[in-house]
PDB file of N, CA and C in Angstrom:
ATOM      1  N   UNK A   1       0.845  -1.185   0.000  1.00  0.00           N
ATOM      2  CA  UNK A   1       0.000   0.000   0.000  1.00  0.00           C
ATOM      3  C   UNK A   1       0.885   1.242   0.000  1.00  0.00           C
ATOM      4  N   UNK A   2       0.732   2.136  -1.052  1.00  0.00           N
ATOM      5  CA  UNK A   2       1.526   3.576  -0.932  1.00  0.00           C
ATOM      6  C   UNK A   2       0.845   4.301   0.380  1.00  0.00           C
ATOM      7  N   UNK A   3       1.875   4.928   0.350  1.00  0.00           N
ATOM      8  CA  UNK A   3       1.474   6.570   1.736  1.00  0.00           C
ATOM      9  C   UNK A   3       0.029   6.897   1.917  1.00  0.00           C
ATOM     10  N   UNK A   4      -0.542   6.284   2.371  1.00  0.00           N
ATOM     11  CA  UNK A   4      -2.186   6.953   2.533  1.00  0.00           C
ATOM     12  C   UNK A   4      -2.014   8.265   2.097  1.00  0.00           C
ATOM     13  N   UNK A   5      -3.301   9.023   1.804  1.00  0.00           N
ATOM     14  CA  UNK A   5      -3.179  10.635   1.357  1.00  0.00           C
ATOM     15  C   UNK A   5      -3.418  11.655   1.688  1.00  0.00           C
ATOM     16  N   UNK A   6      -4.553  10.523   2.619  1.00  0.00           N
ATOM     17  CA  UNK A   6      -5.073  11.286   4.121  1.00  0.00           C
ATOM     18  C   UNK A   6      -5.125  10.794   4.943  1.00  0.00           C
ATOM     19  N   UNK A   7      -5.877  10.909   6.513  1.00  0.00           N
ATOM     20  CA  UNK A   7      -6.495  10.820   7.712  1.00  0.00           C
ATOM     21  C   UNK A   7      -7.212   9.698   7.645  1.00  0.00           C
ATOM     22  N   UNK A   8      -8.241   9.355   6.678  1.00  0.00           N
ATOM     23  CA  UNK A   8      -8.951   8.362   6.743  1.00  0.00           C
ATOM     24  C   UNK A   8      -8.349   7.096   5.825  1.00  0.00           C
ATOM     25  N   UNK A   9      -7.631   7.643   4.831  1.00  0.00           N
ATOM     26  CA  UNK A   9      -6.913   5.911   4.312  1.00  0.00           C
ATOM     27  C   UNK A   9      -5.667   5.800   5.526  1.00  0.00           C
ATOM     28  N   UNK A  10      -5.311   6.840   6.060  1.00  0.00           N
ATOM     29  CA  UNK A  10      -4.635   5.898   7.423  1.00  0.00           C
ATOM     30  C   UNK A  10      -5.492   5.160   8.548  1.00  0.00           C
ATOM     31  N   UNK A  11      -6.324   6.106   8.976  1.00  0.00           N
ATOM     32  CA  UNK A  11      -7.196   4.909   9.726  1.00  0.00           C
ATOM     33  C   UNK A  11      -7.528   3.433   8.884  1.00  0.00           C
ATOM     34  N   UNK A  12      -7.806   3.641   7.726  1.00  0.00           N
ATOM     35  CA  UNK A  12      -8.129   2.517   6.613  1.00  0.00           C
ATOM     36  C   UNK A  12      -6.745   1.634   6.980  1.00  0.00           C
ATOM     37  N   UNK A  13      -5.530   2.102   6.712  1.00  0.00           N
ATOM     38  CA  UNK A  13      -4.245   1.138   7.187  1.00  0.00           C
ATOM     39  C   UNK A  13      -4.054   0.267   7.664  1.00  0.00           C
ATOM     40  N   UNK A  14      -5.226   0.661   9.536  1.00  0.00           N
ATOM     41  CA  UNK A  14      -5.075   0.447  10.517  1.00  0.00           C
ATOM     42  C   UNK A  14      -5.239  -1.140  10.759  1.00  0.00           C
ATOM     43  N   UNK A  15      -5.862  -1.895  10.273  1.00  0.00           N
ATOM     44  CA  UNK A  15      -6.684  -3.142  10.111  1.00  0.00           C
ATOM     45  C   UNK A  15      -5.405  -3.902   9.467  1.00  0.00           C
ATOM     46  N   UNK A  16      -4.422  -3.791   8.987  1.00  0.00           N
ATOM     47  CA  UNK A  16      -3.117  -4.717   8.533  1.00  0.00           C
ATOM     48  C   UNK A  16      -2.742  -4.679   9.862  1.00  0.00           C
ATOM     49  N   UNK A  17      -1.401  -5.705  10.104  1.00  0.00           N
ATOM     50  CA  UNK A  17      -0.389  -6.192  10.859  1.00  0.00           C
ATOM     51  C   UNK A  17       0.505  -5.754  10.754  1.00  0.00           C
ATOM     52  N   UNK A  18       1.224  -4.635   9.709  1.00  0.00           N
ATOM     53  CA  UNK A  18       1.858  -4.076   9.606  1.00  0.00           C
ATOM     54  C   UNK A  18       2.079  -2.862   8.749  1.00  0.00           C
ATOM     55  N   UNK A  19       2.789  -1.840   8.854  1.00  0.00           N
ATOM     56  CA  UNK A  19       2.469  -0.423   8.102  1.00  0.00           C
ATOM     57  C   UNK A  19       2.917  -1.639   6.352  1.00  0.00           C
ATOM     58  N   UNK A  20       2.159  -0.637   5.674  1.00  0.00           N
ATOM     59  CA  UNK A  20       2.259  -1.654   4.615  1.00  0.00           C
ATOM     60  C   UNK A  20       3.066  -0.588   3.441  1.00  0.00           C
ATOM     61  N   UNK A  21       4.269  -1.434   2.395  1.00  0.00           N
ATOM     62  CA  UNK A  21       4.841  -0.394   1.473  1.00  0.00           C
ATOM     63  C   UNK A  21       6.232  -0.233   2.418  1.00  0.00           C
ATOM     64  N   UNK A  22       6.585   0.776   1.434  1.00  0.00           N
ATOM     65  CA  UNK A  22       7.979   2.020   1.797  1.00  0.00           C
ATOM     66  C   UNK A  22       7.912   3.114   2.278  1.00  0.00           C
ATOM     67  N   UNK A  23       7.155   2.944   3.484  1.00  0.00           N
ATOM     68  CA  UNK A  23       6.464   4.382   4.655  1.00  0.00           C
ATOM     69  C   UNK A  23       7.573   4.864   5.344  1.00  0.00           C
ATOM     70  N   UNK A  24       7.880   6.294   5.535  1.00  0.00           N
ATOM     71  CA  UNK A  24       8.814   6.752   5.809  1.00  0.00           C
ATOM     72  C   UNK A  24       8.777   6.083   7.382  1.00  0.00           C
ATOM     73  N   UNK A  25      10.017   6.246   8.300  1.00  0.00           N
ATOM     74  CA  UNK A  25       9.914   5.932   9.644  1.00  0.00           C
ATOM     75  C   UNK A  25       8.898   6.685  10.225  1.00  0.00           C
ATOM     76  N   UNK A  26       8.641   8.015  10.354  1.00  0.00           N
ATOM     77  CA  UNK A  26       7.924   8.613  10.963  1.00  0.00           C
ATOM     78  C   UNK A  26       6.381   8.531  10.857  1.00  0.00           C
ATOM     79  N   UNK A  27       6.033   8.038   9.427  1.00  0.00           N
ATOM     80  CA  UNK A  27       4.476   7.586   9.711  1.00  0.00           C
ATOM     81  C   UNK A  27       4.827   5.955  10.241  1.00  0.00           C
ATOM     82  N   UNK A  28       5.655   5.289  10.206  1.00  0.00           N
ATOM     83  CA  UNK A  28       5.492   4.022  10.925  1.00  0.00           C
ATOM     84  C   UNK A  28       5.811   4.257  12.528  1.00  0.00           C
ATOM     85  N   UNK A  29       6.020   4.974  13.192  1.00  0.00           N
ATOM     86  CA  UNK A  29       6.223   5.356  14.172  1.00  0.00           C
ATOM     87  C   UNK A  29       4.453   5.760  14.905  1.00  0.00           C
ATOM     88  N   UNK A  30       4.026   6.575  13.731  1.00  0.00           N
ATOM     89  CA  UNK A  30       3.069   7.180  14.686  1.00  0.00           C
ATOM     90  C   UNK A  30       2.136   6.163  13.879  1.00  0.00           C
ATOM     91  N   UNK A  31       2.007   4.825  12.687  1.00  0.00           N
ATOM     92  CA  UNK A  31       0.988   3.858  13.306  1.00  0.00           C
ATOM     93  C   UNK A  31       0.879   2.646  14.136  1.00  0.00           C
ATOM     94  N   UNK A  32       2.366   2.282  14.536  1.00  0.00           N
ATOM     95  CA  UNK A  32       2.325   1.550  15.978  1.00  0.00           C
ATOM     96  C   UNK A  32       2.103   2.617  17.148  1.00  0.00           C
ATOM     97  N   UNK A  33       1.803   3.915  17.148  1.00  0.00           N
ATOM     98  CA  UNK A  33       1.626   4.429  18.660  1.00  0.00           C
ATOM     99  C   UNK A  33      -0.131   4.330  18.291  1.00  0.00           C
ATOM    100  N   UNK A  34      -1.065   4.713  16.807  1.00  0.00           N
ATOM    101  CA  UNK A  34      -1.970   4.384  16.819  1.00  0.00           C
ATOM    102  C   UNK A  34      -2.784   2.943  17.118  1.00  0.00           C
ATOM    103  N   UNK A  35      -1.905   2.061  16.923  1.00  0.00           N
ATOM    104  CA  UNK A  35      -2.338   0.430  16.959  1.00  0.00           C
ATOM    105  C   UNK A  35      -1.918   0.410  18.280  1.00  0.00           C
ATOM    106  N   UNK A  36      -1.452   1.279  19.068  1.00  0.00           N
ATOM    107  CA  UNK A  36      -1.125   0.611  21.023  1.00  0.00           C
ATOM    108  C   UNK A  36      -0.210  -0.198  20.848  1.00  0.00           C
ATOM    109  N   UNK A  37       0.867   0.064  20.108  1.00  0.00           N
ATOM    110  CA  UNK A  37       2.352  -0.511  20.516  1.00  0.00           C
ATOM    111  C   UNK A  37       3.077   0.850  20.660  1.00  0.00           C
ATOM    112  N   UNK A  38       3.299   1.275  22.355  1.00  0.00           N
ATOM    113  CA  UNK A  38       3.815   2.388  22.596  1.00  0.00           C
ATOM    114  C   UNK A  38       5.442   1.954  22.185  1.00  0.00           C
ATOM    115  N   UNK A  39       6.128   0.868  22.309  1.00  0.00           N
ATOM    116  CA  UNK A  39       7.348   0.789  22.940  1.00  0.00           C
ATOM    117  C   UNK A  39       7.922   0.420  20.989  1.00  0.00           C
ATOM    118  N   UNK A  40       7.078  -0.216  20.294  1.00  0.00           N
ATOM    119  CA  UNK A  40       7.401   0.152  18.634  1.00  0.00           C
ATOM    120  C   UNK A  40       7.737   1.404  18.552  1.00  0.00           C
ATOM    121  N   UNK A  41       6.386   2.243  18.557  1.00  0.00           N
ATOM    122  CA  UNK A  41       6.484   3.436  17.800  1.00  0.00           C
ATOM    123  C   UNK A  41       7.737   4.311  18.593  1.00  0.00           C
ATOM    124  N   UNK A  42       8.004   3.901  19.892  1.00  0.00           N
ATOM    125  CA  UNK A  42       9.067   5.029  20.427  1.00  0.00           C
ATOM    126  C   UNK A  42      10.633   4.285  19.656  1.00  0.00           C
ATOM    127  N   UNK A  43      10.695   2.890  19.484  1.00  0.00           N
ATOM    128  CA  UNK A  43      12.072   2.509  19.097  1.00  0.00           C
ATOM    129  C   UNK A  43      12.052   3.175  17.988  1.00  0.00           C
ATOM    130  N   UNK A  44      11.224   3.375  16.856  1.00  0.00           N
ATOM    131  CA  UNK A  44      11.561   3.970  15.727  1.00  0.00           C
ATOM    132  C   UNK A  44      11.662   5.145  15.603  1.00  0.00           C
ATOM    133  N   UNK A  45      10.741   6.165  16.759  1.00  0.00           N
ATOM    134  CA  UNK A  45      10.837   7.463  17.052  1.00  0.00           C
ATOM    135  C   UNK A  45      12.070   8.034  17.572  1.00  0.00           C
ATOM    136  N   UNK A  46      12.515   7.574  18.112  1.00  0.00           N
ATOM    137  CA  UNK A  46      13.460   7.690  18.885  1.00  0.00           C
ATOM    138  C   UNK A  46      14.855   8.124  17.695  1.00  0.00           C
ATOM    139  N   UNK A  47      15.247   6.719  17.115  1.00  0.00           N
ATOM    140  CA  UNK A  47      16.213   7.028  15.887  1.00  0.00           C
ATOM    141  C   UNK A  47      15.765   8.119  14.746  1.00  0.00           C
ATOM    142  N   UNK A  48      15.190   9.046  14.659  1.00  0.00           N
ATOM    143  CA  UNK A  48      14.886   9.642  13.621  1.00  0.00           C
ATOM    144  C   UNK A  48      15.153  11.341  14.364  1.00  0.00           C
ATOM    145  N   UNK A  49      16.391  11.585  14.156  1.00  0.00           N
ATOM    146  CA  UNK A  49      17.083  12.976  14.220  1.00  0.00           C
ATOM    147  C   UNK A  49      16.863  14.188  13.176  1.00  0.00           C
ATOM    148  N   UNK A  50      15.626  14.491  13.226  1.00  0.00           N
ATOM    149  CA  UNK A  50      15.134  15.657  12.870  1.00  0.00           C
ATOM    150  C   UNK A  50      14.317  16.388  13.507  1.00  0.00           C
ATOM    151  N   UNK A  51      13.388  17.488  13.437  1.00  0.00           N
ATOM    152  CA  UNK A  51      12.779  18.303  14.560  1.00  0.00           C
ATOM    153  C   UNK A  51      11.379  17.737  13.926  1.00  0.00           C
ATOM    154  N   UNK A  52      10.753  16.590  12.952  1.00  0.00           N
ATOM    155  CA  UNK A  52       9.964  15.741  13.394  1.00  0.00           C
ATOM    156  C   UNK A  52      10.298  14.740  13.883  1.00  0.00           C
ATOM    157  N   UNK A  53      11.682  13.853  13.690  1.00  0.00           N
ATOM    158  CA  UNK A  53      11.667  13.248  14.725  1.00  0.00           C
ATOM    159  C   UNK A  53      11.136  13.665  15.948  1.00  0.00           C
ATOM    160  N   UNK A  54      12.354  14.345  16.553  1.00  0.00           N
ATOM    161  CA  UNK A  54      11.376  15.524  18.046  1.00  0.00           C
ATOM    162  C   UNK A  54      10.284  15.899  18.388  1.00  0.00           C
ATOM    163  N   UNK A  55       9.336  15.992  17.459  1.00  0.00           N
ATOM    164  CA  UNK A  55       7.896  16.227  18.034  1.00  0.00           C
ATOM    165  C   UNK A  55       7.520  14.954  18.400  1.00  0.00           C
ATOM    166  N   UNK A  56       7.836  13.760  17.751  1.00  0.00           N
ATOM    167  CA  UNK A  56       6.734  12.741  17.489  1.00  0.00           C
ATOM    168  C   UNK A  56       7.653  11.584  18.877  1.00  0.00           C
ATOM    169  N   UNK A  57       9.064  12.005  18.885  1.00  0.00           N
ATOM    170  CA  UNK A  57       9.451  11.819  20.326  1.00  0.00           C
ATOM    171  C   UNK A  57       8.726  12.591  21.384  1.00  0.00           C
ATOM    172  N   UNK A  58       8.626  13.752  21.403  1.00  0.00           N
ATOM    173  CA  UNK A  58       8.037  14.373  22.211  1.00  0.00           C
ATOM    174  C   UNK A  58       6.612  13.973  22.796  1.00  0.00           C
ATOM    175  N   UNK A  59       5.763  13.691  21.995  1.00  0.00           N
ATOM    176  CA  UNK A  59       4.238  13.502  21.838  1.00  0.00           C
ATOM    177  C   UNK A  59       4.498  11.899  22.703  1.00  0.00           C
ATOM    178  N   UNK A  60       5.394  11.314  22.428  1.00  0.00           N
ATOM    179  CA  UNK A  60       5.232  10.122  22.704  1.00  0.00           C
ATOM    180  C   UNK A  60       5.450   9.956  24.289  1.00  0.00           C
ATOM    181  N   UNK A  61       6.396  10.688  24.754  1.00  0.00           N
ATOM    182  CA  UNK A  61       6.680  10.888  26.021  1.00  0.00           C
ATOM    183  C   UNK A  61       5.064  11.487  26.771  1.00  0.00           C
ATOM    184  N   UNK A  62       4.491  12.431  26.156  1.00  0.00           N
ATOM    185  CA  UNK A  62       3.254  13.646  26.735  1.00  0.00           C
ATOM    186  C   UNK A  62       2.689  12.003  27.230  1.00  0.00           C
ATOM    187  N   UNK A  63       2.114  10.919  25.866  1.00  0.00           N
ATOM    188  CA  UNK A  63       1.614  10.059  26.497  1.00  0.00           C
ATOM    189  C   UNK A  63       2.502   8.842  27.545  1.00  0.00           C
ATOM    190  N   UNK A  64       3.277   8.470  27.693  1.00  0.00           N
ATOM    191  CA  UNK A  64       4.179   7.967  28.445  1.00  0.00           C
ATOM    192  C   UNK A  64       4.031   8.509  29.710  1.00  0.00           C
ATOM    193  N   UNK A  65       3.483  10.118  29.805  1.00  0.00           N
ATOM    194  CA  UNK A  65       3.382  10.735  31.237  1.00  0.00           C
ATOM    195  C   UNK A  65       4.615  11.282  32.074  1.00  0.00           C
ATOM    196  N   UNK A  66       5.655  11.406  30.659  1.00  0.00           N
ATOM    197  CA  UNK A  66       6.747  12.148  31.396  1.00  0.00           C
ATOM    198  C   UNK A  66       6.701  13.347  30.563  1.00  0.00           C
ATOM    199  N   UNK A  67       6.386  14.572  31.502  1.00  0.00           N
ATOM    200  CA  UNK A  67       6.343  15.559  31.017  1.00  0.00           C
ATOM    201  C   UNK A  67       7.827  16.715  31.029  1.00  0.00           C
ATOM    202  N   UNK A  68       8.612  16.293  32.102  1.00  0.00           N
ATOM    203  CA  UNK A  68       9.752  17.125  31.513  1.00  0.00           C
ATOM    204  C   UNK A  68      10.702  16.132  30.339  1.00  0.00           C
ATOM    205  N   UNK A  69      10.358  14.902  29.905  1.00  0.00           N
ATOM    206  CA  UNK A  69      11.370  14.857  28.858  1.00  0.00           C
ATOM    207  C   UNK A  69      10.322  15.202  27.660  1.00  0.00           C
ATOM    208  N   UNK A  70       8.882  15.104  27.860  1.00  0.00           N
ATOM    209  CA  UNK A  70       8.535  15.460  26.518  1.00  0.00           C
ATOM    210  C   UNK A  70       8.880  16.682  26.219  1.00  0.00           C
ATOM    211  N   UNK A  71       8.858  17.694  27.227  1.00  0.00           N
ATOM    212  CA  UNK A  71       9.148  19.416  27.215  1.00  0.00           C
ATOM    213  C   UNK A  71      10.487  19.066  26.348  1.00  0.00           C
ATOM    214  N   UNK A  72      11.428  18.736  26.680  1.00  0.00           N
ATOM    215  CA  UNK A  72      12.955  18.654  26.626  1.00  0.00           C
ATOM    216  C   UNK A  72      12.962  18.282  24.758  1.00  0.00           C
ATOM    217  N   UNK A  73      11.851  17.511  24.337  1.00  0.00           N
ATOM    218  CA  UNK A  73      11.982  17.326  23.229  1.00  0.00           C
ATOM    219  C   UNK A  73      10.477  17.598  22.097  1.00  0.00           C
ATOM    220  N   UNK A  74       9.874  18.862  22.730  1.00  0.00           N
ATOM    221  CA  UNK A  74       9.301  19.744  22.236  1.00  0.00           C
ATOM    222  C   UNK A  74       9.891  20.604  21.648  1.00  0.00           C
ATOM    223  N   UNK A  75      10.532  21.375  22.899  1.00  0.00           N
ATOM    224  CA  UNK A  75      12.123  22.097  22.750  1.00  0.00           C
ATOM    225  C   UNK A  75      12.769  22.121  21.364  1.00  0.00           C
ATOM    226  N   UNK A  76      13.095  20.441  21.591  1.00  0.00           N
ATOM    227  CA  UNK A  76      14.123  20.421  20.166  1.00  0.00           C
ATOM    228  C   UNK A  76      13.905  20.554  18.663  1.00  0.00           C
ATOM    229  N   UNK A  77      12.289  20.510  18.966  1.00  0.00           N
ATOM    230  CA  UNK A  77      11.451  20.115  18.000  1.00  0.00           C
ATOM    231  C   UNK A  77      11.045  21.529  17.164  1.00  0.00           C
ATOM    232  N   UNK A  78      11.739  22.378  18.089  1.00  0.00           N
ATOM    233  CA  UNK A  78      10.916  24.300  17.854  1.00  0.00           C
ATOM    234  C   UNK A  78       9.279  24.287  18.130  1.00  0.00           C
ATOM    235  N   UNK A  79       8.949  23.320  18.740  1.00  0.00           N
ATOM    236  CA  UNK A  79       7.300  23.300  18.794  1.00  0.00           C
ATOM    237  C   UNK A  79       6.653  23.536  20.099  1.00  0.00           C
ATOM    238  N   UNK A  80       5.871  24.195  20.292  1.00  0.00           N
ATOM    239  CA  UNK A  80       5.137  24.506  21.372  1.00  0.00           C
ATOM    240  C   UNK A  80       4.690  23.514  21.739  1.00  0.00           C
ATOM    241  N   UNK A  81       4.773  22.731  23.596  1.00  0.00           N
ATOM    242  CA  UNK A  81       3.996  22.111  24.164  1.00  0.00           C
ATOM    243  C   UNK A  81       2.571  22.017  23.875  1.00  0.00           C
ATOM    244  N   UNK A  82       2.319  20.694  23.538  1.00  0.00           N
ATOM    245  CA  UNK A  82       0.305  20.892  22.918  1.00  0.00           C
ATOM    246  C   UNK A  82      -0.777  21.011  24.542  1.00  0.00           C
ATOM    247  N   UNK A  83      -1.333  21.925  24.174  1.00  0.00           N
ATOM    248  CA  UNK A  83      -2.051  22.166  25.235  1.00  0.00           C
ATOM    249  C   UNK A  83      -3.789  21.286  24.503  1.00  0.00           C
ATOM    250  N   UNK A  84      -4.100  20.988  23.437  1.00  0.00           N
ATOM    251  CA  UNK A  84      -4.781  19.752  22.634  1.00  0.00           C
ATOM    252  C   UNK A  84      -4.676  18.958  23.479  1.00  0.00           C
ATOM    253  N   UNK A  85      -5.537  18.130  23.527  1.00  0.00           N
ATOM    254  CA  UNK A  85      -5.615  16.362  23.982  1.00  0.00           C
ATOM    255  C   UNK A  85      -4.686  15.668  23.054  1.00  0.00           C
ATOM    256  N   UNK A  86      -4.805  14.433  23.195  1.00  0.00           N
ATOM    257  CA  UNK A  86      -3.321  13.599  23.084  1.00  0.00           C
ATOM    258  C   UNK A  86      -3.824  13.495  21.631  1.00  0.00           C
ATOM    259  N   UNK A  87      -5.462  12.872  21.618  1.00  0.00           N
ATOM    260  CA  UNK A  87      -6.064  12.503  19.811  1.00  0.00           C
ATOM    261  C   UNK A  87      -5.620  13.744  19.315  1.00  0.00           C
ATOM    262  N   UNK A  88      -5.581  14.606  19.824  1.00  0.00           N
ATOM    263  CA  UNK A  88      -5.661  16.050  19.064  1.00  0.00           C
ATOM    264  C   UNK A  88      -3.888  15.905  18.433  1.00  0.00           C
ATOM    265  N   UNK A  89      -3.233  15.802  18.890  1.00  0.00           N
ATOM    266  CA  UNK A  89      -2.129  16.193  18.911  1.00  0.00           C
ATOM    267  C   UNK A  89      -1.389  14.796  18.024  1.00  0.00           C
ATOM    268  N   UNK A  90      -2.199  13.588  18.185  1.00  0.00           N
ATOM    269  CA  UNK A  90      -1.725  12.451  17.107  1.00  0.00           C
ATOM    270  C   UNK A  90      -2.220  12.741  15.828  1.00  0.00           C
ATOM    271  N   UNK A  91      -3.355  12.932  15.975  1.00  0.00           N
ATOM    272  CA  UNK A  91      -4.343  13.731  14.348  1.00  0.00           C
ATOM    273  C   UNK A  91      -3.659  14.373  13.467  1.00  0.00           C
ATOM    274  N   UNK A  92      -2.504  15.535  14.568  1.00  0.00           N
ATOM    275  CA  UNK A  92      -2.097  16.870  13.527  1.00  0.00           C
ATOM    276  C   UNK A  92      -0.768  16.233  13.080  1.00  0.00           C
ATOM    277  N   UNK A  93      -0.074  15.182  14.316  1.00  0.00           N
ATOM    278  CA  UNK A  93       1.520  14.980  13.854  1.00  0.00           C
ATOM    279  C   UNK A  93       1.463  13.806  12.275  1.00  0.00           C
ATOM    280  N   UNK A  94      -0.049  13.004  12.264  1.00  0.00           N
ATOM    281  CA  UNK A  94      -0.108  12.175  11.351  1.00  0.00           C
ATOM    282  C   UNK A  94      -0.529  13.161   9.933  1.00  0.00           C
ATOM    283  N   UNK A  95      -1.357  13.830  10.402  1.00  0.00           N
ATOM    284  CA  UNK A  95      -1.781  14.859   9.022  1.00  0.00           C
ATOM    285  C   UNK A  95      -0.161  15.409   8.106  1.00  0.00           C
ATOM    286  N   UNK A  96       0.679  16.331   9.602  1.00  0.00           N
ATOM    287  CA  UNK A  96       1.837  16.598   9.116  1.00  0.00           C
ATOM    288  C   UNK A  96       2.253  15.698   8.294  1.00  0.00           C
ATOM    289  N   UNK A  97       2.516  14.686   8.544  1.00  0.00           N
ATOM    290  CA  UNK A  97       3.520  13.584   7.715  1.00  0.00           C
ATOM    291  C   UNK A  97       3.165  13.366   6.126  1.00  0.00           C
ATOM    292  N   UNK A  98       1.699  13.319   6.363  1.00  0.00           N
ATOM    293  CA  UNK A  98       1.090  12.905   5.379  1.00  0.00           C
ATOM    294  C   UNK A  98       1.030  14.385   4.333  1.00  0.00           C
ATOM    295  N   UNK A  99       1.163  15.008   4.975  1.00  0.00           N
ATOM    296  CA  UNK A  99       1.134  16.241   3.460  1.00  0.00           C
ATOM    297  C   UNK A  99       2.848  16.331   3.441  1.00  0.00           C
ATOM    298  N   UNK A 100       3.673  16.276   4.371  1.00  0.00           N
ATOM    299  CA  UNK A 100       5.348  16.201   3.921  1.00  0.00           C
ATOM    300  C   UNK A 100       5.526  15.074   2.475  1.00  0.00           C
ATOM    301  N   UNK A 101       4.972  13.767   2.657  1.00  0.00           N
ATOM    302  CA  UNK A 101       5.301  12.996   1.986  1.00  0.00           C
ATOM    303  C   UNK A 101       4.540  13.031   0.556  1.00  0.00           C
ATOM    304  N   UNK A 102       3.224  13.329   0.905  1.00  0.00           N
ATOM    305  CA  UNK A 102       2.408  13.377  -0.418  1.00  0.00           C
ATOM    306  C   UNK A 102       2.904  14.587  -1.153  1.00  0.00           C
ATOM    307  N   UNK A 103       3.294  15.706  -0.574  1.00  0.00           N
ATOM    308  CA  UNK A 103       3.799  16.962  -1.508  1.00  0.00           C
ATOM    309  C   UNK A 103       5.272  17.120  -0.862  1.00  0.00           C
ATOM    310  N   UNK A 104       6.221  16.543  -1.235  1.00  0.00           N
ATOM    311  CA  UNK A 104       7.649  16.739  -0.956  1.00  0.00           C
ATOM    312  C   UNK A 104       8.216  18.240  -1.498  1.00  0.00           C
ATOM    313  N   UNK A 105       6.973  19.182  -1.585  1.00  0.00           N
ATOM    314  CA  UNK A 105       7.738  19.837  -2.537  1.00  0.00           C
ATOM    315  C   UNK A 105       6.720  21.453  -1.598  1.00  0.00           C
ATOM    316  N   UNK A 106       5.952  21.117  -0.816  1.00  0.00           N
ATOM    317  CA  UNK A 106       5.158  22.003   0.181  1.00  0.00           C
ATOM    318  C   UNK A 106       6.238  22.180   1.626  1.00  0.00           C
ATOM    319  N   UNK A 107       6.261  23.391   2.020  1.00  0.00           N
ATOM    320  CA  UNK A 107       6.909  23.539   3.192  1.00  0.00           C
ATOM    321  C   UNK A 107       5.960  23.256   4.262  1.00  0.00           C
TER     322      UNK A 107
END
């Protein structure tokens, strides 16, 4: 399956066993934190050294319930602490991805 295009062919995703295709790390990251494999989506989050890496580290910690390392890697991320609920804040980091990858060419 290519890059979903939106919100709802990722929920559509959701129902495989595994992200399906050549999905960048960062949407496979945030659909094992959607499928409730926290400790997946953070091993892959974790290795990905960019300031989305950092948010989607960050976000992962907010739910983990440690709030000064998520701060610490909000921080790194240039992104404001989400004051959003957690859905709120998985919604926008999956949307992000999904317009990075579908338009590589949109800031």
């Amino acid at each position: 399956m290519p890059i979903p295009k939106n919100y709802t062919e990722f929920q559509h995703s959701l129902v495989a066993a595994t992200p399906q295709g050549e999905w960048p790390d960062s949407l496979c990251a945030m659909w094992y934190d959607v499928k409730g494999d926290w400790d997946k989506a953070h091993n892959i989050g974790q290795d990905i050294h960019s300031a989305l890496g950092s948010w989607i580290h960050g976000y992962l910690h907010i739910k983990e319930g440690d709030e000064f390392n998520a701060r610490y890697w909000y921080n790194r991320a240039k992104r404001k602490y989400p004051v959003q609920g957690l859905e709120a804040e998985q919604k926008e980091i999956v949307e992000y991805i999904l317009k990075l990858f579908n338009n590589p060419n949109t800031p």
